[in-house]
Protein backbone atom coordinates (compact mmCIF):
# COMPACT_ATOMS: atom_id res chain seq x y z
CA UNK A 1 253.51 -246.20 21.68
CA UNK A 2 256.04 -245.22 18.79
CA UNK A 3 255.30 -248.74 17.45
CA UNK A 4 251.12 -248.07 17.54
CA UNK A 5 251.95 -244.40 15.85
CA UNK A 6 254.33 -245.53 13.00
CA UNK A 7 251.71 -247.95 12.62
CA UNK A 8 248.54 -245.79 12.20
CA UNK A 9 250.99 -243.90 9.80
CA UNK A 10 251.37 -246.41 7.32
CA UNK A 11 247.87 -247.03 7.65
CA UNK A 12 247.15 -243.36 7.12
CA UNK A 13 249.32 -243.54 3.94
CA UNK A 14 247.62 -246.47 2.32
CA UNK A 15 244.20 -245.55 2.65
CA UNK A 16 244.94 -241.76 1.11
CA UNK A 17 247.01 -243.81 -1.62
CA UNK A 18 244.14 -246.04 -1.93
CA UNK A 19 242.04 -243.08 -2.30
CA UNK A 20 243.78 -241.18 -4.59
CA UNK A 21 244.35 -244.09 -6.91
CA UNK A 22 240.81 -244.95 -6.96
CA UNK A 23 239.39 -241.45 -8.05
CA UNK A 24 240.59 -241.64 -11.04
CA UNK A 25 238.02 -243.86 -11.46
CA UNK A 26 234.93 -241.36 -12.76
CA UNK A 27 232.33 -241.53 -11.10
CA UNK A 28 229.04 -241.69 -13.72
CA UNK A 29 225.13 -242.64 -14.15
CA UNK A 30 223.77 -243.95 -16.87
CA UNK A 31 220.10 -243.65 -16.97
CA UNK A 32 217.62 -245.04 -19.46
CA UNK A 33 213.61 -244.25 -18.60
CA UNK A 34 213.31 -244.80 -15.03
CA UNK A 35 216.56 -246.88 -14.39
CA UNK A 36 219.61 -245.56 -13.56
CA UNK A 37 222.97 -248.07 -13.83
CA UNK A 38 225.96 -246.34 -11.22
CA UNK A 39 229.42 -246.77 -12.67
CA UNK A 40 232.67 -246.28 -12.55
CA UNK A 41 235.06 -245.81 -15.43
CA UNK A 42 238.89 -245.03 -16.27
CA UNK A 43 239.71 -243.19 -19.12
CA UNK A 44 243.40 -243.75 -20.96
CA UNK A 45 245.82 -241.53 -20.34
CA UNK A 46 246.56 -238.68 -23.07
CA UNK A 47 242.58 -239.75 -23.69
CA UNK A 48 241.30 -238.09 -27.17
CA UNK A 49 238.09 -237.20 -28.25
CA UNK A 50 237.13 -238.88 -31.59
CA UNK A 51 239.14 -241.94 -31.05
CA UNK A 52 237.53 -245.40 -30.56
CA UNK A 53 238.92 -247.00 -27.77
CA UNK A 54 238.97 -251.08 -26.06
CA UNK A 55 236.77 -251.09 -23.75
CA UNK A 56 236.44 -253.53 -20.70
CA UNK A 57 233.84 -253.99 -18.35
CA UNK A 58 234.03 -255.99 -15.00
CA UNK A 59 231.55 -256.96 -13.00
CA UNK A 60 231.97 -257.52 -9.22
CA UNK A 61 230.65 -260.45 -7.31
CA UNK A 62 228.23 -260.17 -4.39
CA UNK A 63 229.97 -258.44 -1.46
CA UNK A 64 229.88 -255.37 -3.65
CA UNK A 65 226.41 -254.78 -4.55
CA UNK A 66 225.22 -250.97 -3.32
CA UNK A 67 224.70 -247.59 -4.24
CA UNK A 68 227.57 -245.82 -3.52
CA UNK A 69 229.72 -246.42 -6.61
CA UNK A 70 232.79 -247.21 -4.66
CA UNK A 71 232.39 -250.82 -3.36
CA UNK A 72 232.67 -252.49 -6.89
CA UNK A 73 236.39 -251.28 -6.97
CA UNK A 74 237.27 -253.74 -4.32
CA UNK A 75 238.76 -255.88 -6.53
CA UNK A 76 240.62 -255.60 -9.33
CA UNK A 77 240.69 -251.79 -10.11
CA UNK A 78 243.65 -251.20 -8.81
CA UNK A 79 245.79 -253.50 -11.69
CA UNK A 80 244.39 -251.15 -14.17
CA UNK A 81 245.87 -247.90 -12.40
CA UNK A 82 249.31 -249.44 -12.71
CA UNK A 83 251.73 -247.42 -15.10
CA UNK A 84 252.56 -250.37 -17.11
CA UNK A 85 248.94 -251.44 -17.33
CA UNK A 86 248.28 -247.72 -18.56
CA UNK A 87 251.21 -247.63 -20.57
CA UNK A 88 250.50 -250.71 -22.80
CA UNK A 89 246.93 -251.10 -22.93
CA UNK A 90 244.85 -248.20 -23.73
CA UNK A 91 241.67 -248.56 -23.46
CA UNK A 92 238.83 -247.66 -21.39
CA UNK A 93 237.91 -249.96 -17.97
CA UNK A 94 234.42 -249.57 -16.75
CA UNK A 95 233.22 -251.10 -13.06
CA UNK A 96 229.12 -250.61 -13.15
CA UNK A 97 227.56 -251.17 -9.56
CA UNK A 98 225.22 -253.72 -9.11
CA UNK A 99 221.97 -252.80 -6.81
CA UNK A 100 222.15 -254.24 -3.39
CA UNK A 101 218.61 -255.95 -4.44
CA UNK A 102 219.53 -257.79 -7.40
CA UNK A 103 221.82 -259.29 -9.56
CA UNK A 104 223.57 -259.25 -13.04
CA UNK A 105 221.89 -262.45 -13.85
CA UNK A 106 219.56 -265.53 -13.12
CA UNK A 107 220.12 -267.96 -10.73
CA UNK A 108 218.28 -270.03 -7.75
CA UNK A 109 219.90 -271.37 -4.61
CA UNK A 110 218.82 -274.38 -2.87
CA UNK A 111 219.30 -274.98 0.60
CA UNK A 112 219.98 -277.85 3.11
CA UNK A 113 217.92 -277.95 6.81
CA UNK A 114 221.12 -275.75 8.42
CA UNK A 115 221.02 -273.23 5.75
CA UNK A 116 224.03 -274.12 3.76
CA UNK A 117 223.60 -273.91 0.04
CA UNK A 118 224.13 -276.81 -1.32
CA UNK A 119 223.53 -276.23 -5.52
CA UNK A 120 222.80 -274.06 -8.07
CA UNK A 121 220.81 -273.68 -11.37
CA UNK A 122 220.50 -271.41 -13.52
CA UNK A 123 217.50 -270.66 -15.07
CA UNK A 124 217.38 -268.85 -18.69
CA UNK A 125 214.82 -266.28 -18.85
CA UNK A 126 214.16 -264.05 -22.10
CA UNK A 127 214.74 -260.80 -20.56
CA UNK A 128 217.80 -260.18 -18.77
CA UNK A 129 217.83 -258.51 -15.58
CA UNK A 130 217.50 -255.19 -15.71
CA UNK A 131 221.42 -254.66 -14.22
CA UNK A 132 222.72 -256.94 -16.72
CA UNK A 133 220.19 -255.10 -19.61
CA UNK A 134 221.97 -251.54 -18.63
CA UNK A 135 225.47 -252.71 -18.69
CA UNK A 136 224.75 -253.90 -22.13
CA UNK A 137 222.91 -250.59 -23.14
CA UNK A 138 226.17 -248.26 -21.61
CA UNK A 139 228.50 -250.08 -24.26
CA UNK A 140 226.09 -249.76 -26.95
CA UNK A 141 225.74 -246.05 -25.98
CA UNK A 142 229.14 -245.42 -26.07
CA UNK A 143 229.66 -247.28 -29.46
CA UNK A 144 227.12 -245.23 -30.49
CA UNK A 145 229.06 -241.82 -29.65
CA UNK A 146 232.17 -243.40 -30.82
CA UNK A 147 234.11 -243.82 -28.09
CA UNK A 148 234.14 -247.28 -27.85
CA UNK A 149 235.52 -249.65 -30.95
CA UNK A 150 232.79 -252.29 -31.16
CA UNK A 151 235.58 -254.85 -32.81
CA UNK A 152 237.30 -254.35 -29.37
CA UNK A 153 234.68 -255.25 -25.79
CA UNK A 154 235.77 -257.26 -23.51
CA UNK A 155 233.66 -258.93 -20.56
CA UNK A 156 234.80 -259.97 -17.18
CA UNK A 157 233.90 -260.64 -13.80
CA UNK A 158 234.22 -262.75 -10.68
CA UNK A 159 231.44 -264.53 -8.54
CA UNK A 160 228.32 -262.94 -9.02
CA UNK A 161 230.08 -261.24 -12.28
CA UNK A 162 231.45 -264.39 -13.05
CA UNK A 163 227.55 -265.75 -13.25
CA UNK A 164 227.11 -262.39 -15.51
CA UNK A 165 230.17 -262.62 -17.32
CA UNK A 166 228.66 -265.96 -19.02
CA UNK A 167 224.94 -264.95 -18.86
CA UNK A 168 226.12 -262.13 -21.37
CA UNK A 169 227.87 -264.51 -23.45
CA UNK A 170 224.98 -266.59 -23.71
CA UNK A 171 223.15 -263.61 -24.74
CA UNK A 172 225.08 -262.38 -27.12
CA UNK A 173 227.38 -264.39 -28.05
CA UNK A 174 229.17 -261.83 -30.74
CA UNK A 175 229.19 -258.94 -29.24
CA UNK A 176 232.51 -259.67 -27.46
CA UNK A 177 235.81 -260.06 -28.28
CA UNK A 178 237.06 -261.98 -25.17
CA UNK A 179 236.19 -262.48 -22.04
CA UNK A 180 237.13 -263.61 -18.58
CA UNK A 181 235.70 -265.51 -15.44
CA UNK A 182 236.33 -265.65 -12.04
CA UNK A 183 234.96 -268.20 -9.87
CA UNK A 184 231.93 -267.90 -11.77
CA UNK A 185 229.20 -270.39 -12.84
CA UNK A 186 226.58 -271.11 -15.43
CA UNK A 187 224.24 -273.29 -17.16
CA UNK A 188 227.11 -275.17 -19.04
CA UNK A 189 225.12 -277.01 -21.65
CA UNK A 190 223.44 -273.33 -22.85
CA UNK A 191 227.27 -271.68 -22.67
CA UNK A 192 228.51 -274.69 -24.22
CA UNK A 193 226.00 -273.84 -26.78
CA UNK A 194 225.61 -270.59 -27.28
CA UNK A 195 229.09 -269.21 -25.99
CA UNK A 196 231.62 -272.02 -27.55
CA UNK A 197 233.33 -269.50 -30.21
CA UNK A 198 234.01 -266.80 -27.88
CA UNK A 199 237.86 -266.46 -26.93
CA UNK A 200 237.48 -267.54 -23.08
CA UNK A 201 240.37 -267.31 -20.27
CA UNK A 202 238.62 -269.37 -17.18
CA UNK A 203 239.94 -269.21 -13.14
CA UNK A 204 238.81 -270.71 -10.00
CA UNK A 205 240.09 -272.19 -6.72
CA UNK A 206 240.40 -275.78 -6.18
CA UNK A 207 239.07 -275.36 -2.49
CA UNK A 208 236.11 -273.02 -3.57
CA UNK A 209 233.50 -273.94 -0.93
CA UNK A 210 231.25 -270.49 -2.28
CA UNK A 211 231.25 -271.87 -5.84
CA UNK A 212 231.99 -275.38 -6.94
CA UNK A 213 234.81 -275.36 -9.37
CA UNK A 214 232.94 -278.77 -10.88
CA UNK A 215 230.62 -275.93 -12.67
CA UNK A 216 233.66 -274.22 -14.25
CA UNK A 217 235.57 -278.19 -14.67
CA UNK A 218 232.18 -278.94 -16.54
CA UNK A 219 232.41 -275.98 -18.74
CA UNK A 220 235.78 -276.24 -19.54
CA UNK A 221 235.97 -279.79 -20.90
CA UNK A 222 232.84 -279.17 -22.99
CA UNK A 223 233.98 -275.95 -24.49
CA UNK A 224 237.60 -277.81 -25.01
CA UNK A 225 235.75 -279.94 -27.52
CA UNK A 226 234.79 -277.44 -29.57
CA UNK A 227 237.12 -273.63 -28.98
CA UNK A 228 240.74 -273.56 -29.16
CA UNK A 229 240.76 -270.18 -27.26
CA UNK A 230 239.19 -271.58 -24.16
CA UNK A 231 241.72 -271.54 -20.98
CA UNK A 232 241.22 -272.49 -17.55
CA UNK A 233 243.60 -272.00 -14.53
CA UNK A 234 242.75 -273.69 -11.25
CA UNK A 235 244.62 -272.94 -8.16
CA UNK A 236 244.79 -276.14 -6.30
CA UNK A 237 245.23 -274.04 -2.78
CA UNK A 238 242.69 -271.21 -3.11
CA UNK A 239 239.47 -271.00 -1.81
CA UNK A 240 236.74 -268.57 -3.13
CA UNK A 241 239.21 -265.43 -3.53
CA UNK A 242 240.81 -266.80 -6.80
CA UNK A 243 240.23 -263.23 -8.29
CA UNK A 244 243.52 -262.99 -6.28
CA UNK A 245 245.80 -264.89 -8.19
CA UNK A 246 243.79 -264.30 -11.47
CA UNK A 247 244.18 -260.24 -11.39
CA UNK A 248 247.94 -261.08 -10.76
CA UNK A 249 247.98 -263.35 -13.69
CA UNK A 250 251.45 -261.74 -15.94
CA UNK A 251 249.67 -262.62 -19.24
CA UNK A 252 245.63 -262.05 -18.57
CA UNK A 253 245.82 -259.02 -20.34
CA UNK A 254 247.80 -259.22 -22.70
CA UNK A 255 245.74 -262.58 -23.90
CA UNK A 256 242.43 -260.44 -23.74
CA UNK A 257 243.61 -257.61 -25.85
CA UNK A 258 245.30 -259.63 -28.13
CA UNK A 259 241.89 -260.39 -29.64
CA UNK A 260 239.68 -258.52 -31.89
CA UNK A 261 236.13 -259.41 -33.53
């Protein structure tokens, strides 16, 4: 029994960590006509008005589509509440929730006789969706209020977001200063195209069964050919949870801040 108590205990303790952590996060809407985008976003610490800050916006994969702008901190909000994190890079991190009946970008699934998907495409359409088209409004608003420092924007995401991550890339291709992907994929012969000067830090699992990693292999020796500030890490034992070993990464950030447009 003392074993079953000290245990609900800790429990206790990490979920009203976990809580408190996390709302610091503030919880927004950004609206424009009819649409509303639901988002999440830390502010530096010692934050002043009038200053231009970094900003970085990640975009969660699947699991966390919804409306209750807490499920898109699942993964990966928690590195930028560490001190040293806050310390040395001040900037502004913004997680935007993606409906549970859509998605940041594109793509079509095809399916074998027992349901298992079996490819992807990705089809390139001149309107983005209309998450994807409000996450790209919210940093133009707030480069328009100047809050944001348009030489600074950074892009990331895993899965789904990873899918985004490069859709917005395609799209426009100088808007940001760096970028990266988590077990993401994309039509590599448009990113190749359209996305092959943009400062790119690539990561997926060797074992991905979710995601082929041949997309991300395939984008990575294309863009090779033509950007020196392409990356890619594969882990050669994880499956589709490489945002794991990505987010714990020592040098991601310091490689995506290090660049400016």
């Amino acid at each position: 029994m003392k074993k079953v108590l000290l245990l609900a205990a800790i429990c206790l303790a990490v979920t009203t960590a976990f809580a408190q952590d996390f709302s610091r996060y503030k919880k927004e809407m950004f609206t424009s006509g009819k649409d509303t985008l639901r988002y999440r976003i830390l502010y530096p610490e010692n934050y002043q008005t009038g200053k231009a800050y970094p900003v970085l916006v990640f975009l969660h994969g699947s699991g966390e589509r919804g409306r209750d702008n807490e499920a898109q901190l699942s993964h990966g909000a928690d590195l930028f509440l560490k001190k040293e994190v806050r310390d040395k890079f001040q900037s502004i991190i913004i997680f935007p929730q993606c409906p549970p009946d859509s998605a940041w970008s594109y793509f079509e699934s095809k399916y074998d006789a027992d349901g298992n998907e079996r490819d992807l495409s990705f089809p390139f359409r001149k309107q983005p969706r209309k998450p994807e088209r409000m996450v790209k409004q919210l940093t133009d608003s707030l480069i328009g209020i100047g809050v944001a420092d348009k030489k600074r924007i950074y892009i990331g995401g895993l899965s789904l977001g990873g899918f985004g991550t490069y859709d917005l890339l395609i799209r426009y291709p100088n808007y940001y200063a760096a970028a990266f992907s988590i077990c993401g994929a994309c039509n590599v012969e448009l990113m190749s195209k359209k996305g092959k000067h943009q400062p790119l830090w690539i990561f997926h699992g060797a074992k991905d069964d979710v995601v082929s990693p041949a997309f991300d292999r395939d984008l990575y020796a294309s863009l090779k050919k033509k950007n020196k500030e392409v990356k890619c890490t594969e882990y050669p034992d994880a499956n589709h949870n490489s945002w794991d070993p990505a987010f714990a990464e020592p040098e991601l950030l310091t490689w995506l801040f290090s660049f400016t447009k």
